[in-house]
PDB file of N, CA and C in Angstrom:
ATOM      1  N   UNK A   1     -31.072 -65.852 -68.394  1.00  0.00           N
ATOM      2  CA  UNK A   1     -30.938 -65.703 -69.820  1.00  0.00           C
ATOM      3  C   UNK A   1     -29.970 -64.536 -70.079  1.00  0.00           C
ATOM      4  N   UNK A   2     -28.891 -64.637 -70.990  1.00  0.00           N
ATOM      5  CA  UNK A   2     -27.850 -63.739 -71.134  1.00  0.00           C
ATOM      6  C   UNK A   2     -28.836 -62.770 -72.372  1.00  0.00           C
ATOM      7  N   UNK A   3     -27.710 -62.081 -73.070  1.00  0.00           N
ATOM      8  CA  UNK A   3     -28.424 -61.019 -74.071  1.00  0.00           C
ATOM      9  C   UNK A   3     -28.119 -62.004 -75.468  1.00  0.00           C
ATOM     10  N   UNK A   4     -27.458 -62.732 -75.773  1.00  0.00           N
ATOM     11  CA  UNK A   4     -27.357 -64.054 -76.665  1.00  0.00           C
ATOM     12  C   UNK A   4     -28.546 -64.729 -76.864  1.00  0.00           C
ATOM     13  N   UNK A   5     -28.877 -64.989 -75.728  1.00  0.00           N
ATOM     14  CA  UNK A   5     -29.638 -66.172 -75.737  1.00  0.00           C
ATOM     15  C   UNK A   5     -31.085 -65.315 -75.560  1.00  0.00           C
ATOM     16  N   UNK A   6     -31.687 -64.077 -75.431  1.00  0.00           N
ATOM     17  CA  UNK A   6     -32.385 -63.070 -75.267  1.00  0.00           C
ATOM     18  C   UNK A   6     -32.313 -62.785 -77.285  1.00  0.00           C
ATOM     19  N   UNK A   7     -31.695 -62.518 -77.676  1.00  0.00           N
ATOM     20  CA  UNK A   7     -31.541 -61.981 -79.107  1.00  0.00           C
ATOM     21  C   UNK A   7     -31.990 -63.450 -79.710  1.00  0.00           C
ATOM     22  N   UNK A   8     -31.394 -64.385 -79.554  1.00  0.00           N
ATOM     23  CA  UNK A   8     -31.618 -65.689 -80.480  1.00  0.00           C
ATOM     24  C   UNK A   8     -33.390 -65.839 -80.084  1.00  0.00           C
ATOM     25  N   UNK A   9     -33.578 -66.015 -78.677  1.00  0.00           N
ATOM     26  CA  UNK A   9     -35.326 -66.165 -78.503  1.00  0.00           C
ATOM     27  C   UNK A   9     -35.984 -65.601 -79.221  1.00  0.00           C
ATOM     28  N   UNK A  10     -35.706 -63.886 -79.469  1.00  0.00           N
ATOM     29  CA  UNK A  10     -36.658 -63.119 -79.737  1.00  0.00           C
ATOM     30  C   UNK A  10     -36.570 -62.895 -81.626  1.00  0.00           C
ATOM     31  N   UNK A  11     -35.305 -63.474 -81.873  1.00  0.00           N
ATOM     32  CA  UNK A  11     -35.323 -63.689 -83.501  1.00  0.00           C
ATOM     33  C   UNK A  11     -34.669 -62.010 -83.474  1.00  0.00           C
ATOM     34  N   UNK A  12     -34.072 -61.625 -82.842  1.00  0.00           N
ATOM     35  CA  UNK A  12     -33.271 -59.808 -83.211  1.00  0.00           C
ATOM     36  C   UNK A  12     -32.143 -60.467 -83.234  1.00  0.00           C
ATOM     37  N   UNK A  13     -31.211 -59.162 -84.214  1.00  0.00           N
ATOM     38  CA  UNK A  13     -29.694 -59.142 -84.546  1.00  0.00           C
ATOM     39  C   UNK A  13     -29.203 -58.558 -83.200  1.00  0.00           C
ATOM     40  N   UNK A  14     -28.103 -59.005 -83.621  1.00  0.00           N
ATOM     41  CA  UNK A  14     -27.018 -58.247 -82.313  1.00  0.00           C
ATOM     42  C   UNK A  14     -26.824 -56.683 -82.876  1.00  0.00           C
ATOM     43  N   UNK A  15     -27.424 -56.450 -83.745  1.00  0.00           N
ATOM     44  CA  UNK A  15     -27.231 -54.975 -83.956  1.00  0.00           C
ATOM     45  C   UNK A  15     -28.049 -54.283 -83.028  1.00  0.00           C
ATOM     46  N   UNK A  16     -29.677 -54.525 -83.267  1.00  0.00           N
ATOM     47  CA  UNK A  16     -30.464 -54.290 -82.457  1.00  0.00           C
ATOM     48  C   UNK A  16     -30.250 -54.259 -80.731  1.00  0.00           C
ATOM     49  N   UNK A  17     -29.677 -55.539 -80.406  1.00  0.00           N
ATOM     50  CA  UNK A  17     -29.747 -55.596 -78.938  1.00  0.00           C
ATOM     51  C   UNK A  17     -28.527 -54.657 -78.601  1.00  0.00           C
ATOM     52  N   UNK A  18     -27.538 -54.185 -79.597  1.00  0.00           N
ATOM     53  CA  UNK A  18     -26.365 -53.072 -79.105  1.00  0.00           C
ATOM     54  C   UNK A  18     -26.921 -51.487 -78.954  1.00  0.00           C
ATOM     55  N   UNK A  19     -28.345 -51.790 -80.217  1.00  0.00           N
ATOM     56  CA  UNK A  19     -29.323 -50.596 -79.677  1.00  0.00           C
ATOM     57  C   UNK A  19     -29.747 -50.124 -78.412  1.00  0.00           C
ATOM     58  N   UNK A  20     -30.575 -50.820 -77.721  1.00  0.00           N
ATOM     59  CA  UNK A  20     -30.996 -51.362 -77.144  1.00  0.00           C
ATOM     60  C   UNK A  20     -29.960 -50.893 -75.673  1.00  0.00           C
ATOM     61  N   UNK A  21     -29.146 -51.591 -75.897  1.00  0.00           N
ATOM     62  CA  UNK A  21     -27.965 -51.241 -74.824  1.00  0.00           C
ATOM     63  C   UNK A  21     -27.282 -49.728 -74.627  1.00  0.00           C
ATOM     64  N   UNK A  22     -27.724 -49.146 -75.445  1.00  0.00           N
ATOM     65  CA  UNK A  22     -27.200 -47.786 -76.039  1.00  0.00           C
ATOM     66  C   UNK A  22     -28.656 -46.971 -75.404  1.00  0.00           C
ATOM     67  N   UNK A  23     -29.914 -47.249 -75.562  1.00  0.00           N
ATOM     68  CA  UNK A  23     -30.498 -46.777 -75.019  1.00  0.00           C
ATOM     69  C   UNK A  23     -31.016 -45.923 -76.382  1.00  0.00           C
ATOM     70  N   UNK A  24     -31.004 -46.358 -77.464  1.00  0.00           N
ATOM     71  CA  UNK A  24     -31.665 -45.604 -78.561  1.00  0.00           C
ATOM     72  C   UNK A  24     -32.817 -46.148 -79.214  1.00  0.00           C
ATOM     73  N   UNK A  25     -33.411 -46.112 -80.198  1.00  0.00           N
ATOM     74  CA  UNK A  25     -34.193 -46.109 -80.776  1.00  0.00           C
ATOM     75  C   UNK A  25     -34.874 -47.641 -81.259  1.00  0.00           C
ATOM     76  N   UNK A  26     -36.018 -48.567 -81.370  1.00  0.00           N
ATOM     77  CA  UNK A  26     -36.060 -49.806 -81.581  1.00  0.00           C
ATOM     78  C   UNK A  26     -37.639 -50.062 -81.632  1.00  0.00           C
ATOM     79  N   UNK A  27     -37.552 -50.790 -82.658  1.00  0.00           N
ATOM     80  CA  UNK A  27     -39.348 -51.025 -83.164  1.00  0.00           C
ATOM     81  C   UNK A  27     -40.127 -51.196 -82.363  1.00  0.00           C
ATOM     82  N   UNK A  28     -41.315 -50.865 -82.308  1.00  0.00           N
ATOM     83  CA  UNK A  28     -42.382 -51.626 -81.396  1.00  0.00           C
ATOM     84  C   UNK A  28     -42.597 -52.934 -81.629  1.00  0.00           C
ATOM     85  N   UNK A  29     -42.159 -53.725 -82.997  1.00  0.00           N
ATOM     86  CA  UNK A  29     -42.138 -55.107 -83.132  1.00  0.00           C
ATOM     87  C   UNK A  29     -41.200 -55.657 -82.602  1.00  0.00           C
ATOM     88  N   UNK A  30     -39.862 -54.987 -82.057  1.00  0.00           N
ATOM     89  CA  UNK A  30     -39.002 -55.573 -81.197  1.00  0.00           C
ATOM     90  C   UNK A  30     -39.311 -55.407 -79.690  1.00  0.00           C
ATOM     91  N   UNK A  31     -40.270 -55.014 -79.447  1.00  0.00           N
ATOM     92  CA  UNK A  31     -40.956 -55.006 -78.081  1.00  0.00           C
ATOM     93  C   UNK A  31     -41.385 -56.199 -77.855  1.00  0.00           C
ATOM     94  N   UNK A  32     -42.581 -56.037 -79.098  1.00  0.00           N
ATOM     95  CA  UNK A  32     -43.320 -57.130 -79.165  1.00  0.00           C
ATOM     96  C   UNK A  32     -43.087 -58.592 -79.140  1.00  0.00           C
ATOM     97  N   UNK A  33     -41.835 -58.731 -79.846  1.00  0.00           N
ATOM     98  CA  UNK A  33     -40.669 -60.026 -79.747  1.00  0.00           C
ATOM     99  C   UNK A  33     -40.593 -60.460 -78.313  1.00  0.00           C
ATOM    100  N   UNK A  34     -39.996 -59.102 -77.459  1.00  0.00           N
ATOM    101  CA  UNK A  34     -39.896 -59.383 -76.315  1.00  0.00           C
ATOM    102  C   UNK A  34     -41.252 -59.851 -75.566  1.00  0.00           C
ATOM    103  N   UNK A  35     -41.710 -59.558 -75.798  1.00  0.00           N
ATOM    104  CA  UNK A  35     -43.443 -59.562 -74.850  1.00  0.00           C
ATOM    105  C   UNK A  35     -43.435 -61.335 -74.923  1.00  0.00           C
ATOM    106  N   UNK A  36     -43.326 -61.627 -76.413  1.00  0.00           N
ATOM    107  CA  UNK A  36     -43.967 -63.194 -76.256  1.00  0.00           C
ATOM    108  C   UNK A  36     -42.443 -64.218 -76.213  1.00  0.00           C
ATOM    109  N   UNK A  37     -41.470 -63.305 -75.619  1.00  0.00           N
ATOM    110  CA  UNK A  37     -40.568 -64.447 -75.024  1.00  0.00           C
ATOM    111  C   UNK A  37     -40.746 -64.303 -73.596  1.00  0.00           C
ATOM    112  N   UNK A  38     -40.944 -63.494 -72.801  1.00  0.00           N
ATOM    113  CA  UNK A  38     -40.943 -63.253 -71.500  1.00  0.00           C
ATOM    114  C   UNK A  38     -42.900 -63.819 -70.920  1.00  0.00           C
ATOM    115  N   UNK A  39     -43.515 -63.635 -72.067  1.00  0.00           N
ATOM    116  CA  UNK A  39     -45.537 -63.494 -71.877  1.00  0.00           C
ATOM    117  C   UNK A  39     -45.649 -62.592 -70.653  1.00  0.00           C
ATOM    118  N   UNK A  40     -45.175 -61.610 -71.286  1.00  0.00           N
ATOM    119  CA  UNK A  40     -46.194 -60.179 -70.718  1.00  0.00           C
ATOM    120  C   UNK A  40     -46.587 -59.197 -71.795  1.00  0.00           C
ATOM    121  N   UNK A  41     -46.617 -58.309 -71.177  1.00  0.00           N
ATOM    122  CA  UNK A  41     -47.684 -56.754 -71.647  1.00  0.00           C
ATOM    123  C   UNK A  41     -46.633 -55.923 -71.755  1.00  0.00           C
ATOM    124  N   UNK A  42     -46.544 -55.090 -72.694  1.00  0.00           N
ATOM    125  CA  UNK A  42     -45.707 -54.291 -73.178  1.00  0.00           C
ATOM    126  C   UNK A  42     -45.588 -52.885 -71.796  1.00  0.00           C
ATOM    127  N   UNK A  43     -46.526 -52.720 -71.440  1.00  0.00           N
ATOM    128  CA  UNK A  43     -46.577 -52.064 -70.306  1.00  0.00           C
ATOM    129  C   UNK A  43     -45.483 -52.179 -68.835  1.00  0.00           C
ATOM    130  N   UNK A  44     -45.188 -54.026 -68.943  1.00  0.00           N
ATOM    131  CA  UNK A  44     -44.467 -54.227 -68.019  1.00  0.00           C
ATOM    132  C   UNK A  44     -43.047 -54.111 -68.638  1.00  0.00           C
ATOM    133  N   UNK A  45     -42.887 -53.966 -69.263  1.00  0.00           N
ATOM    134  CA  UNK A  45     -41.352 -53.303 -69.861  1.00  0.00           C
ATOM    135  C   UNK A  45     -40.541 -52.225 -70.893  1.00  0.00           C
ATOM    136  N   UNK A  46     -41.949 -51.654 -70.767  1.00  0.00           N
ATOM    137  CA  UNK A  46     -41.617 -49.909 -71.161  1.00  0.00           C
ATOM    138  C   UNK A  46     -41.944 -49.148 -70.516  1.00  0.00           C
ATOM    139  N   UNK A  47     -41.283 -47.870 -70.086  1.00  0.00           N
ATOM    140  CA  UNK A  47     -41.436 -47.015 -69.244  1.00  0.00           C
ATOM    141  C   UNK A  47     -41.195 -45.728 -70.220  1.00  0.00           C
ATOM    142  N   UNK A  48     -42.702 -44.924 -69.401  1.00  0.00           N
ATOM    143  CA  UNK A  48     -43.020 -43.819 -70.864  1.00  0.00           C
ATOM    144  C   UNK A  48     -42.132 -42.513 -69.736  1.00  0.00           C
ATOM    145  N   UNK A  49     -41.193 -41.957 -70.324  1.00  0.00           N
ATOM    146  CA  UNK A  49     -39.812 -40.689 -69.350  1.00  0.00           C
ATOM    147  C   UNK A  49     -40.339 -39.277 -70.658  1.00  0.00           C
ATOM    148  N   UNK A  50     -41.090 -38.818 -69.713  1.00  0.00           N
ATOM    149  CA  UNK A  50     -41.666 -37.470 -70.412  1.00  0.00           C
ATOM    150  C   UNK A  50     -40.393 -36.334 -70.981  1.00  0.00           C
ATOM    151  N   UNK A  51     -40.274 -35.911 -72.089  1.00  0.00           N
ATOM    152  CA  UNK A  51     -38.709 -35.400 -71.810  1.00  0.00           C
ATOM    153  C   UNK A  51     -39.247 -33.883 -72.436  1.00  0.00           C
ATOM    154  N   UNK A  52     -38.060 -32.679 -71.218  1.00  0.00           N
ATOM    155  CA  UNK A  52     -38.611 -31.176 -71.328  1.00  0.00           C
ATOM    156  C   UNK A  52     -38.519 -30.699 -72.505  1.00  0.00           C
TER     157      UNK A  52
END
């Protein structure tokens, strides 16, 4: 699955997924999007990076 066809599944703009790619900021409902295109747990694709 490309990031096209990842954005169209999950119902997000290409704004979002340029987020995303950038490594900034993005809803927990765009998690959640992801969770029930892939059917997992939010756990398996967030990683909590403690910062100093």
């Amino acid at each position: 699955m490309n990031k096209g066809e990842l954005a169209k599944a999950a119902e997000i703009s290409p704004y979002t997924m340029s987020k995303l790619a950038k490594n900034e900021y993005v809803s927990l409902e765009v998690i959640a999007r992801f969770c029930k295109v892939f059917h997992c747990d939010v756990g398996d694709i967030v990683k909590m990076i403690e910062e100093d």
